[in-house]
Every structure is written in structure tokens, then in C-alpha cells.
C-alpha atoms as a PDB file:
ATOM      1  CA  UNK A   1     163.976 106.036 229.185  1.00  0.00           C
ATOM      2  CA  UNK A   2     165.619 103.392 227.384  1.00  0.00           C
ATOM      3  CA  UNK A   3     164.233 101.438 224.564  1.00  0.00           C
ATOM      4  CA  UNK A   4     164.282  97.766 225.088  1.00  0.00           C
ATOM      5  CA  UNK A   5     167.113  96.063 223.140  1.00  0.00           C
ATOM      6  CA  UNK A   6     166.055  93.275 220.304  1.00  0.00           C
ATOM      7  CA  UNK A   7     166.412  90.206 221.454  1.00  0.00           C
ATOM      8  CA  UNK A   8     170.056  88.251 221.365  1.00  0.00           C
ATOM      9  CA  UNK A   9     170.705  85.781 219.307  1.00  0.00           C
ATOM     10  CA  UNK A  10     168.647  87.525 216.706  1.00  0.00           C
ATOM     11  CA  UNK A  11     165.710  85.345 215.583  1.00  0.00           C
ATOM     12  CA  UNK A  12     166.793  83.530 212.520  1.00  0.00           C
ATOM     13  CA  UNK A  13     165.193  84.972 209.226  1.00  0.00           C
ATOM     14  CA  UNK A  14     163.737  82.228 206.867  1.00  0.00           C
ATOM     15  CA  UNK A  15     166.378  82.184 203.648  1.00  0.00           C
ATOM     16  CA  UNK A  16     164.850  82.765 200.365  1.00  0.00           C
ATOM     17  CA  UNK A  17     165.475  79.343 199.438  1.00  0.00           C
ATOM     18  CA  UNK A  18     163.562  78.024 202.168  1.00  0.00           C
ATOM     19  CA  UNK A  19     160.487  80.660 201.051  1.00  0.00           C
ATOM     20  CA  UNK A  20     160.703  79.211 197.518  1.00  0.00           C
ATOM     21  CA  UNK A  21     161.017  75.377 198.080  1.00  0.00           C
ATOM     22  CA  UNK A  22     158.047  75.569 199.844  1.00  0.00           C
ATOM     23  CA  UNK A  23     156.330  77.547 196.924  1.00  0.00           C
ATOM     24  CA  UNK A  24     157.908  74.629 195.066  1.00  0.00           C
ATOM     25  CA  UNK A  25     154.527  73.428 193.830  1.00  0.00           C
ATOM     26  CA  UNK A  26     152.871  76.490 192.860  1.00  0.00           C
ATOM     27  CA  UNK A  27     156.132  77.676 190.853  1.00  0.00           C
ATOM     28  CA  UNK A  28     156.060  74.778 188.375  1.00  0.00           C
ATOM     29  CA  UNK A  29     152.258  74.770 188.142  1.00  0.00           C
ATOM     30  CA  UNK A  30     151.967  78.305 187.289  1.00  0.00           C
ATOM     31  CA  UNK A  31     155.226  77.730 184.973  1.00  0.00           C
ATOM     32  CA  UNK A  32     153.389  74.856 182.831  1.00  0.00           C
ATOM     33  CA  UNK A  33     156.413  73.309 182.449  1.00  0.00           C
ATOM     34  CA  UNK A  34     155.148  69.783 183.901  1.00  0.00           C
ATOM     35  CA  UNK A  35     157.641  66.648 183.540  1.00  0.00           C
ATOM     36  CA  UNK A  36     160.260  69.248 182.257  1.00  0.00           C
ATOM     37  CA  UNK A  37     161.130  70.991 185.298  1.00  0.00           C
ATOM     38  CA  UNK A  38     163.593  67.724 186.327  1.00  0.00           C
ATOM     39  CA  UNK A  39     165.459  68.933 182.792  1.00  0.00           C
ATOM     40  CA  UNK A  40     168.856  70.642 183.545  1.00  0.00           C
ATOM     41  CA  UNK A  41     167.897  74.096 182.862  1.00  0.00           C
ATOM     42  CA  UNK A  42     170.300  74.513 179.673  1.00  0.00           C
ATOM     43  CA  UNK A  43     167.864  72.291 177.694  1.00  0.00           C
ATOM     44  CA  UNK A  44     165.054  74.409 178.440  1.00  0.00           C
ATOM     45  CA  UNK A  45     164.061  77.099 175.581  1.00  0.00           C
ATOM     46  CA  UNK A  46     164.023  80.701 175.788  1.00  0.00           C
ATOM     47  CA  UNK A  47     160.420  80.606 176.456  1.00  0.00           C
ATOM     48  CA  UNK A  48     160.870  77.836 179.139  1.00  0.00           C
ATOM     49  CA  UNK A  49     163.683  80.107 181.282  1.00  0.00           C
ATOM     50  CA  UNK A  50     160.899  83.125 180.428  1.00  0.00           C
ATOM     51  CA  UNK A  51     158.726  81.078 182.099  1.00  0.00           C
ATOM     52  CA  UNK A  52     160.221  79.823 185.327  1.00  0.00           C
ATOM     53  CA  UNK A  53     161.810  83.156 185.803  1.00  0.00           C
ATOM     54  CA  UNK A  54     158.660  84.664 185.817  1.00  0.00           C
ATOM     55  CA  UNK A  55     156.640  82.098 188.077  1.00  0.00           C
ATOM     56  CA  UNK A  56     159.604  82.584 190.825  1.00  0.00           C
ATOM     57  CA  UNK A  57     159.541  86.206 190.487  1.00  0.00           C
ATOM     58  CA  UNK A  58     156.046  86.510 191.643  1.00  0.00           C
ATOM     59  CA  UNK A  59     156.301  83.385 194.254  1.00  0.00           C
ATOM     60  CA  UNK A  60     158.623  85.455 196.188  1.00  0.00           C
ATOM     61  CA  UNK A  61     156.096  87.735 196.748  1.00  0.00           C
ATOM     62  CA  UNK A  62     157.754  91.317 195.747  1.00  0.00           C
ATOM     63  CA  UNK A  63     157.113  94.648 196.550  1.00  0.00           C
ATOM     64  CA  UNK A  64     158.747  95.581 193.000  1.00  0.00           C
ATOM     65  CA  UNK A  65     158.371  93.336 190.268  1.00  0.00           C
ATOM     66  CA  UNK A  66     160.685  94.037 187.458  1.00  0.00           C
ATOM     67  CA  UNK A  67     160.405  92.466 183.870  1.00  0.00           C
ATOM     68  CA  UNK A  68     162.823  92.621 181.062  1.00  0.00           C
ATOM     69  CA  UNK A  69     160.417  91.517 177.887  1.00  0.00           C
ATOM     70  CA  UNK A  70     159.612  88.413 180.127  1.00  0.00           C
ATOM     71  CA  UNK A  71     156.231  88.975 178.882  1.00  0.00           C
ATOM     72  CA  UNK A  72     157.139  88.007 175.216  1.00  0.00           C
ATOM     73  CA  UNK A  73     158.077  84.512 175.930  1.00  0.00           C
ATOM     74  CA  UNK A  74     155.315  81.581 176.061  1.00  0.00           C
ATOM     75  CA  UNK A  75     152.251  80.719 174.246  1.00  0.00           C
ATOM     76  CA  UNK A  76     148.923  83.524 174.097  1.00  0.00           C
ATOM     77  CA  UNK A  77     147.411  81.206 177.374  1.00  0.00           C
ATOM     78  CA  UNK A  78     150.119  82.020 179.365  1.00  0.00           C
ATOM     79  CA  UNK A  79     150.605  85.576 178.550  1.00  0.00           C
ATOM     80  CA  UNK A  80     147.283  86.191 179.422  1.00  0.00           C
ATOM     81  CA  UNK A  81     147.467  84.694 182.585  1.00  0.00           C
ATOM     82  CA  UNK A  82     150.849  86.347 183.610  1.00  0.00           C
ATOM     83  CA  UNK A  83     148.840  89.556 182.634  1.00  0.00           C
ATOM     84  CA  UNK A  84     146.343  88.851 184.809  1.00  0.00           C
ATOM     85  CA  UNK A  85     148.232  87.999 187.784  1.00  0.00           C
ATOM     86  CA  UNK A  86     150.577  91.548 186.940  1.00  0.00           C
ATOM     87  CA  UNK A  87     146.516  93.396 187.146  1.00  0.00           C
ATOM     88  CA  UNK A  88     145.957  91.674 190.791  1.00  0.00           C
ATOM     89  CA  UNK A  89     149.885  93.056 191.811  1.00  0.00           C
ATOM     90  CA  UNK A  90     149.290  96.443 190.315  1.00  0.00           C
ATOM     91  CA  UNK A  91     145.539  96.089 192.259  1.00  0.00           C
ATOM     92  CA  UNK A  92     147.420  95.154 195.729  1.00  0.00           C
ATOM     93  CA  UNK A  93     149.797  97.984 195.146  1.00  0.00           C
ATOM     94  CA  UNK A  94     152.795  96.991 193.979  1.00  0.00           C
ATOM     95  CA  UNK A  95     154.794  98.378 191.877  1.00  0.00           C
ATOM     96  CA  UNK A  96     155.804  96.120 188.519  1.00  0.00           C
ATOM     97  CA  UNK A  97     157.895  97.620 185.572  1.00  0.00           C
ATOM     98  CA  UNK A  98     157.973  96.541 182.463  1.00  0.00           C
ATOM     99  CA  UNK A  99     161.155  96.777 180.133  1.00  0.00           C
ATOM    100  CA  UNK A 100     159.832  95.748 176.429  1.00  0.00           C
ATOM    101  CA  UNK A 101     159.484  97.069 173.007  1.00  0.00           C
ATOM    102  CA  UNK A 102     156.221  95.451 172.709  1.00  0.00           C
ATOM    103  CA  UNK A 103     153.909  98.891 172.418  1.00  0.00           C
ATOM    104  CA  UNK A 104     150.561  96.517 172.427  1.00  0.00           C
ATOM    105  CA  UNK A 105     152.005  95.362 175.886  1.00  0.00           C
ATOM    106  CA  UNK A 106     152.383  98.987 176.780  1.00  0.00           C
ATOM    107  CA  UNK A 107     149.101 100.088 176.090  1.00  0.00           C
ATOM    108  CA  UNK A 108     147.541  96.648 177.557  1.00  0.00           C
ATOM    109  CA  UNK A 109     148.780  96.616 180.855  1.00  0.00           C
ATOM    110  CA  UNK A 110     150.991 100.077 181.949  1.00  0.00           C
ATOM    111  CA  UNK A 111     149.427 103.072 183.594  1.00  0.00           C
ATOM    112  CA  UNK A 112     152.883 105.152 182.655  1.00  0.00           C
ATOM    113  CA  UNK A 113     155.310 104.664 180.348  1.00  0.00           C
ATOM    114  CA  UNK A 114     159.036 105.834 179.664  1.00  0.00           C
ATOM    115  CA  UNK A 115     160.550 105.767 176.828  1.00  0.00           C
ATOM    116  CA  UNK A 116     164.669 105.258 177.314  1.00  0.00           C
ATOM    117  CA  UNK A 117     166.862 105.859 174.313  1.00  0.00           C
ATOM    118  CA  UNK A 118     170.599 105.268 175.057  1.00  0.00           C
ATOM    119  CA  UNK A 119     169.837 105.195 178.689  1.00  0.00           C
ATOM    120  CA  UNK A 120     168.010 108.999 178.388  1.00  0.00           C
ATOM    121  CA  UNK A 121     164.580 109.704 179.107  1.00  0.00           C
ATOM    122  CA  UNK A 122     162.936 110.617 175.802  1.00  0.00           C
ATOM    123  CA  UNK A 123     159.445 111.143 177.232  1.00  0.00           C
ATOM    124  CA  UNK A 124     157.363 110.209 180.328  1.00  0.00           C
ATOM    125  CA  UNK A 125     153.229 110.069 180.029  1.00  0.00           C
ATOM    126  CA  UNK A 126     150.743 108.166 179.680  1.00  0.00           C
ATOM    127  CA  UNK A 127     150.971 104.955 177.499  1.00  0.00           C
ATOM    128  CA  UNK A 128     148.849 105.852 174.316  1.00  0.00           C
ATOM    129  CA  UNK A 129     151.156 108.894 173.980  1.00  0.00           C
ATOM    130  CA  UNK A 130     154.524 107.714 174.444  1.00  0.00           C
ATOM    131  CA  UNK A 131     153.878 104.754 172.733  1.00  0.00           C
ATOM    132  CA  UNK A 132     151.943 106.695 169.728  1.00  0.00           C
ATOM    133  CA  UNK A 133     155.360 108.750 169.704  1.00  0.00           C
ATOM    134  CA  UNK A 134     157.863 105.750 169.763  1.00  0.00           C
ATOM    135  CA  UNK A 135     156.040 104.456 166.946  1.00  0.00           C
ATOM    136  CA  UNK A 136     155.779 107.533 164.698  1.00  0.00           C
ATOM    137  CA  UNK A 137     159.561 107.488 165.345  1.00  0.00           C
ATOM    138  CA  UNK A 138     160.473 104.228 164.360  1.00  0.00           C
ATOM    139  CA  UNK A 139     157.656 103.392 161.713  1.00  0.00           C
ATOM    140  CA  UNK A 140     153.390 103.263 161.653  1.00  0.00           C
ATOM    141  CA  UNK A 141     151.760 101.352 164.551  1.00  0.00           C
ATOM    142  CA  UNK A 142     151.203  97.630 163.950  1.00  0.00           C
ATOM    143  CA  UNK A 143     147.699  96.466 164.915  1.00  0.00           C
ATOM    144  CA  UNK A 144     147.156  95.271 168.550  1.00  0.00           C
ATOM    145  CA  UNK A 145     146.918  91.264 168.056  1.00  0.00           C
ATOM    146  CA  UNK A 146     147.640  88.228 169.984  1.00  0.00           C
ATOM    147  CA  UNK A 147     147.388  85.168 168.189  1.00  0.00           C
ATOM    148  CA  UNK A 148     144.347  82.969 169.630  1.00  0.00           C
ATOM    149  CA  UNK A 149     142.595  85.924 170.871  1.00  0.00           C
ATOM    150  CA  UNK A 150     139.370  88.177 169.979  1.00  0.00           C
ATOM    151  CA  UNK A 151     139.112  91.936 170.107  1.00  0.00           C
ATOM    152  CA  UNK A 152     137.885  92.782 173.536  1.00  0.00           C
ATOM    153  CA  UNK A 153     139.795  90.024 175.498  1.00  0.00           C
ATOM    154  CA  UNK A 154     142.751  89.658 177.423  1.00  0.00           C
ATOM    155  CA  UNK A 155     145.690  88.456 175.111  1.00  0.00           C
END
């Protein structure tokens, strides 16, 4: 028996750039960049491209989200709500990786952590570990703080 063949012409796909204009609105809400999203995007700070980057990464709607210290751009507000909306992808099961130095961030939000040196795993566990060794490498631990926040809450 034969399987049946797909159907000819292929049905069109929807292009990525169709997904995202229509996610148009969402992307520069969650972004907070307001009246500055008509700027040409060389004006716009490091913590403005952090930003955007970030609210079209998860508007695409990925399986894998990867972050390269996205998550130390932007004010304590929007940290904490990029945090919470990389809990509810972790929660759906997705995967999301984290490339940062920031060992609060670690311990915050990362169920395992690897630390790379010079593109070699130096150790694979579970955050409080690998982060406790990073720092006893490179100098004492630095309190957990984010500035606007109280012990106990998300910052």
C-alpha cells in the first residue's frame, strides 16, 4: 500500500515576518519602549536593543529560547517580568538557556548550570554549586540584590 502523497503545490507556510507583524502590538508593549519604537534602531540604547530583542524572542513562540546576558539590560520592573514570563516557558516545557555571568541570575531562575571556560566544560550541576565554585574561583560571592526589590521577591 502506498501512502498518499502531500498535496501539490505545497500549502504556503506563513513567513516569520508575517507571524511577528501580527504580534506587532504585543512586542512593543511587552518591550516598554512606547513612542520610541518609530526611532531608527541605532539611537536606541543597549538596554533598548536588550529589550526588543527579548520581547521578539519570546513572540515567536520558541521551543528553545536562548539568551546571551539579555537579562542584564533594563530597569528591576522589567527584569522581573522577563523572569516571570522565562518561569511560565520553563513551566510549558521549553527549554531556555541562559548565557550570563550574573551568578544571582543563576541561582534565581536555572535548574542546571554549566560553567564554560575557554569554550570547556568546567563543571555541570546544580546552580548553588557551580555557581558557589565560579565564585570561590574568581573572588567571594556578592550578595543577591536587585535594586528596588525586597528579600523574598522576584527581582
Amino acid at each position: 500500500m502506498l501512502a498518499p502523497l502531500p498535496p501539490f503545490p505545497p500549502e504556503p507556510q506563513p513567513k516569520i515576518e508575517d507571524a511577528l507583524l501580527a504580534r506587532l502590538d504585543k512586542i512593543i508593549e511587552f518591550s516598554e519602549l512606547g513612542d520610541f519604537i518609530d526611532a531608527p534602531v541605532r539611537t536606541y540604547s543597549s538596554g533598548m536593543k536588550g529589550r526588543l530583542g527579548f520581547s521578539i524572542a519570546i513572540n515567536v513562540d520558541p521551543d528553545v529560547l536562548l539568551l546571551d546576558e539579555v537579562l542584564t539590560v533594563g530597569d528591576a520592573s522589567f527584569r522581573a517580568k522577563a523572569g516571570s514570563i522565562l518561569d511560565r516557558f520553563r513551566q510549558s516545557g521549553k527549554t531556555v538557556i541562559i548565557a550570563t555571568h550574573s551568578m544571582p541570575l543563576v541561582r534565581r531562575r536555572c535548574t542546571r548550570a554549566i560553567w564554560l571556560e575557554k569554550g570547556t566544560i568546567r563543571m555541570v550541576g546544580d546552580p548553588p554549586h557551580v555557581c558557589s565554585a565560579y565564585e570561590h574561583e574568581y573572588g567571594e560571592r556578592k550578595p543577591d540584590r536587585a535594586v528596588g526589590s525586597k528579600r523574598g521577591e522576584a527581582g
